[in-house]
N, C-alpha and C. Protein backbone atom coordinates (compact mmCIF):
# COMPACT_ATOMS: atom_id res chain seq x y z
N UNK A 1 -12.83 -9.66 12.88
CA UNK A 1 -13.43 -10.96 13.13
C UNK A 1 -14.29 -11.33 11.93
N UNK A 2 -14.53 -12.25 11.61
CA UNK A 2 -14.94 -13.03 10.72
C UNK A 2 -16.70 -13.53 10.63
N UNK A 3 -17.61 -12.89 10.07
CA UNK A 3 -18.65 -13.06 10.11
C UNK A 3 -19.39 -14.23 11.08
N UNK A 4 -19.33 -15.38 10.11
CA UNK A 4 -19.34 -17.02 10.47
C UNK A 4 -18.81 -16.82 12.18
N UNK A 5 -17.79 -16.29 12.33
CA UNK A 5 -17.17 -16.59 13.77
C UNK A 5 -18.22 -15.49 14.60
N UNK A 6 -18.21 -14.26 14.69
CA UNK A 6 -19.15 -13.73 15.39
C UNK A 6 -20.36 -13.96 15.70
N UNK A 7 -21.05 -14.57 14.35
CA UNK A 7 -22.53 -15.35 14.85
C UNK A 7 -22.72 -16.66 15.20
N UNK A 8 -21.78 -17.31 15.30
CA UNK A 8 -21.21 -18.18 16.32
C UNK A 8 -20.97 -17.73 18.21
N UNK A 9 -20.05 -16.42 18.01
CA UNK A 9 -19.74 -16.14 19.52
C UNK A 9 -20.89 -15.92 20.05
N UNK A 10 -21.60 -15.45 19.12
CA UNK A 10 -23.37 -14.48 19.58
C UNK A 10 -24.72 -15.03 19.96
N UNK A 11 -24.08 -16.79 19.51
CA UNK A 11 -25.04 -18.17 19.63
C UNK A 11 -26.50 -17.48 19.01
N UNK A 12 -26.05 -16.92 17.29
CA UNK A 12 -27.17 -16.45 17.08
C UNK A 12 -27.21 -17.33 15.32
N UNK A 13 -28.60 -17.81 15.28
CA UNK A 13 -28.64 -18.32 13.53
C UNK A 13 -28.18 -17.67 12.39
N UNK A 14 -28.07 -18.27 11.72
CA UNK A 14 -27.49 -17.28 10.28
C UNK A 14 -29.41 -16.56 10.18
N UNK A 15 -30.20 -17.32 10.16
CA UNK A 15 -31.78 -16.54 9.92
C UNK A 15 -31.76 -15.46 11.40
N UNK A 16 -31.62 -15.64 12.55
CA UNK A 16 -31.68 -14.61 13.00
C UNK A 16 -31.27 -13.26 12.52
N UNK A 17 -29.24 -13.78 12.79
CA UNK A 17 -28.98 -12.69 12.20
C UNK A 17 -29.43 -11.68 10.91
N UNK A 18 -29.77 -12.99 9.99
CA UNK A 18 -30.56 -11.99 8.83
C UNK A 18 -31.86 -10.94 8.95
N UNK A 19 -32.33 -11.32 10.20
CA UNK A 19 -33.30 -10.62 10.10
C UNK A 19 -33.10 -9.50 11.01
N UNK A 20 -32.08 -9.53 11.48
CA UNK A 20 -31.38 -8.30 12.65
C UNK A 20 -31.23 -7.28 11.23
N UNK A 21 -30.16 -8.11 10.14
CA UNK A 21 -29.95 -7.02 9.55
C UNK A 21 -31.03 -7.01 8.19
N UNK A 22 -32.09 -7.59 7.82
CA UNK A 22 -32.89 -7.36 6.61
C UNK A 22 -32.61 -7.81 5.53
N UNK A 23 -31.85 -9.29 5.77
CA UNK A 23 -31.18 -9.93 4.32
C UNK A 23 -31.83 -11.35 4.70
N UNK A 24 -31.80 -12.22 3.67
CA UNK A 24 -32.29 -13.13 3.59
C UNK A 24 -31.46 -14.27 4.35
N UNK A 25 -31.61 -15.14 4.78
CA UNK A 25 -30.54 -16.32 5.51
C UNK A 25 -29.62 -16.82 4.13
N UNK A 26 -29.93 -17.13 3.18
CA UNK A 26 -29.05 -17.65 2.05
C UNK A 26 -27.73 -16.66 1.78
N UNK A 27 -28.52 -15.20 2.19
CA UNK A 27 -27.62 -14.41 1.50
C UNK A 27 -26.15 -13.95 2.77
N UNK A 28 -26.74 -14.45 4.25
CA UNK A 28 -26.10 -14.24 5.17
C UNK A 28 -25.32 -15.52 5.32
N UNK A 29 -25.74 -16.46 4.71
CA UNK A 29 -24.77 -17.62 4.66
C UNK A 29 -24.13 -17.46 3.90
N UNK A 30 -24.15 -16.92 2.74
CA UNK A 30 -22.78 -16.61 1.57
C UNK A 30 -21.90 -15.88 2.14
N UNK A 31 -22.46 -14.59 2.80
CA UNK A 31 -20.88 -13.48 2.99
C UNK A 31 -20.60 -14.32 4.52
N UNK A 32 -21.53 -15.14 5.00
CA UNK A 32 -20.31 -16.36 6.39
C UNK A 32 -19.48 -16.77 6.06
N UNK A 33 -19.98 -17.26 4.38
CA UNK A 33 -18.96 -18.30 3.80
C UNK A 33 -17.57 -17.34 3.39
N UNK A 34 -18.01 -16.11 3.43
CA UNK A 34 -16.94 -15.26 2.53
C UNK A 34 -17.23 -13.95 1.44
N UNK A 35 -18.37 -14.34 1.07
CA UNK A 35 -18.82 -13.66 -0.17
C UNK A 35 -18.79 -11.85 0.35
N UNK A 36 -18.08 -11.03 -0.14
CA UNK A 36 -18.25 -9.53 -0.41
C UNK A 36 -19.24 -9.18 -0.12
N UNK A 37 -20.10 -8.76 0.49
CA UNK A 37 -21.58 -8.11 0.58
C UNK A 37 -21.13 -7.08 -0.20
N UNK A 38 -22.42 -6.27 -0.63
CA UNK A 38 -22.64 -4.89 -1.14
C UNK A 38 -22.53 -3.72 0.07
N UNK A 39 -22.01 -2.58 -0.42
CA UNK A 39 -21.56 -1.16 0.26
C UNK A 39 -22.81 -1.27 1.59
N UNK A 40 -23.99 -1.18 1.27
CA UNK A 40 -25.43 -1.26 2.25
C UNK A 40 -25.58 -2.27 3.20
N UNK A 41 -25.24 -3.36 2.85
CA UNK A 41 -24.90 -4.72 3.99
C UNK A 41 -23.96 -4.87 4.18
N UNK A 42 -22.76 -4.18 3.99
CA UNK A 42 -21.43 -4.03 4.66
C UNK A 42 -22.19 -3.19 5.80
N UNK A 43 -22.43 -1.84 5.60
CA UNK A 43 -22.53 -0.88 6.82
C UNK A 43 -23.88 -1.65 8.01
N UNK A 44 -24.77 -2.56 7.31
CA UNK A 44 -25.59 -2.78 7.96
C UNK A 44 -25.06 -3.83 9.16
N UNK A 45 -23.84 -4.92 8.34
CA UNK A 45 -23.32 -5.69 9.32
C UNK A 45 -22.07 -5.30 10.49
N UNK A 46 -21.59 -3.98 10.33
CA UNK A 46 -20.65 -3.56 10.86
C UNK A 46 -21.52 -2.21 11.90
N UNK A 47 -22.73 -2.33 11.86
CA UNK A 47 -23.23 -1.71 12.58
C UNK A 47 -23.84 -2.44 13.61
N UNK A 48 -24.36 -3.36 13.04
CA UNK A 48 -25.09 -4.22 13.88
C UNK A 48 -24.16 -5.51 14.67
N UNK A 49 -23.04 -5.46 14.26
CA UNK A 49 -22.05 -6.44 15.34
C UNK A 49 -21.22 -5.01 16.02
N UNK A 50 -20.98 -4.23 16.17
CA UNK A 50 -20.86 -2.55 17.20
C UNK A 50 -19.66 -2.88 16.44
N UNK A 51 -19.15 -2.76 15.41
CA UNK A 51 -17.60 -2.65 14.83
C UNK A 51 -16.91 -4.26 15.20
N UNK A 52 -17.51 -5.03 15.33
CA UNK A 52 -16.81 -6.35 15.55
C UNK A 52 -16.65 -7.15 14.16
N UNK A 53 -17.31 -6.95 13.28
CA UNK A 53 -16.79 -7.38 12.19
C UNK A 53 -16.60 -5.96 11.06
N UNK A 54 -15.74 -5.87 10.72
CA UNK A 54 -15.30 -4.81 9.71
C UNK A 54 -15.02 -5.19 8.36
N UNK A 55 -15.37 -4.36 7.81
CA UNK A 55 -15.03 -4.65 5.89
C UNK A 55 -13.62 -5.34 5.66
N UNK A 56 -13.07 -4.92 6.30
CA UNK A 56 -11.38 -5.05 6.00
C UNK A 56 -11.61 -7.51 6.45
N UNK A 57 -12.54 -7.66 7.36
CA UNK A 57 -12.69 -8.90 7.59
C UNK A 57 -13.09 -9.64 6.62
N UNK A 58 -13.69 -9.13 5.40
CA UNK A 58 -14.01 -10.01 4.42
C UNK A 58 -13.08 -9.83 3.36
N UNK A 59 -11.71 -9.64 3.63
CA UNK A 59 -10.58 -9.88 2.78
C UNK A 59 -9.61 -10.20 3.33
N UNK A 60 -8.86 -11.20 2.78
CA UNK A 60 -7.79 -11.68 3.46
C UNK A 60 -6.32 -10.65 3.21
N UNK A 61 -6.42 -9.78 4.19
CA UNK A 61 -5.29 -8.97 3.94
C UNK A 61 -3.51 -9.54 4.83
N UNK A 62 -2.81 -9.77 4.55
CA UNK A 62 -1.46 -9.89 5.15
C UNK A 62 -1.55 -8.90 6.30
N UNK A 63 -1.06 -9.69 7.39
CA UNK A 63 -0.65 -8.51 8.55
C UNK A 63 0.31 -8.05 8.05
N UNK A 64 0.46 -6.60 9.19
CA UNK A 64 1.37 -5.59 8.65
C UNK A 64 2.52 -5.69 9.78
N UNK A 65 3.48 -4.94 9.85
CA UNK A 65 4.58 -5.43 10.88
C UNK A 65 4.43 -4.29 11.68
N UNK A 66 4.76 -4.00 12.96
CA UNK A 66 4.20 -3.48 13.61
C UNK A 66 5.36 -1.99 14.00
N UNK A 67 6.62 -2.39 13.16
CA UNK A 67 7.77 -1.67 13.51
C UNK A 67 7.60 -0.22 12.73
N UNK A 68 8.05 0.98 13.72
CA UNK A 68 7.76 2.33 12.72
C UNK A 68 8.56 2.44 11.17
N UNK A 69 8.12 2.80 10.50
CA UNK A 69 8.78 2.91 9.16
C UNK A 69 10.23 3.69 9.39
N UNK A 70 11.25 3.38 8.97
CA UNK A 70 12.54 4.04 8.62
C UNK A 70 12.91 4.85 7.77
N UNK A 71 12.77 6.21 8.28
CA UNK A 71 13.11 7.55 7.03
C UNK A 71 14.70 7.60 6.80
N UNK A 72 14.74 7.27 5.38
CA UNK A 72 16.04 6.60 4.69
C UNK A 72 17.09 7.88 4.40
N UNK A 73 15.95 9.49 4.08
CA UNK A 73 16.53 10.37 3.62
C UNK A 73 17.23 11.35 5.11
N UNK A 74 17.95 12.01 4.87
CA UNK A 74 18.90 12.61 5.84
C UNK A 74 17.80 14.14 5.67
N UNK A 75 17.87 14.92 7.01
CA UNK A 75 16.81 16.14 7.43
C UNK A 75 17.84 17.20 7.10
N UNK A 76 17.25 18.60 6.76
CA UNK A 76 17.75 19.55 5.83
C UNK A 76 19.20 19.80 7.15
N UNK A 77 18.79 19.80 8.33
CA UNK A 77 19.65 20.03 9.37
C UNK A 77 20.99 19.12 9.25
N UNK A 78 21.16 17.63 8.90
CA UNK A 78 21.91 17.20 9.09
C UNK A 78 22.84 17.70 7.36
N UNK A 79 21.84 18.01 6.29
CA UNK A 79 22.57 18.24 5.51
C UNK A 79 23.52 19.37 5.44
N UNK A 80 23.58 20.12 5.94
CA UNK A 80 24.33 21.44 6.14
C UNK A 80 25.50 21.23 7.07
């Protein structure tokens, strides 16, 4: 989930939240907007939303497909 969107669900200010986690409101409005936090306000915000927003949320990664991978190579058993 998406920063901006959780402190939204949480009907909580960007200044609240900042002060939940010890950052300034400007600086909690940047990583809303998107911005990377640093390693220390990553863990501080993924602690303090209980794992609802995760690092992996401040990058836009492609979903993955959900099908098991296909082992292409033949097992020592079938080779014999």
């Amino acid at each position: 989930m998406k920063l901006g969107a959780w402190i939204k669900k949480e009907k909580l200010t960007l200044a609240a939240f900042g002060d939940r986690i010890g950052r300034h409101v400007s600086a909690v409005q940047r990583y809303a907007a998107g911005r990377i936090p640093n390693r220390e306000t990553m863990v501080d915000i993924y602690v303090d939303t209980r794992g609802e927003v995760m690092p992996n949320d401040f990058y836009d990664l492609p979903e993955l497909e959900t099908e098991p991978a296909v082992v292409s190579e033949p097992s020592a058993l079938e080779a014999a």
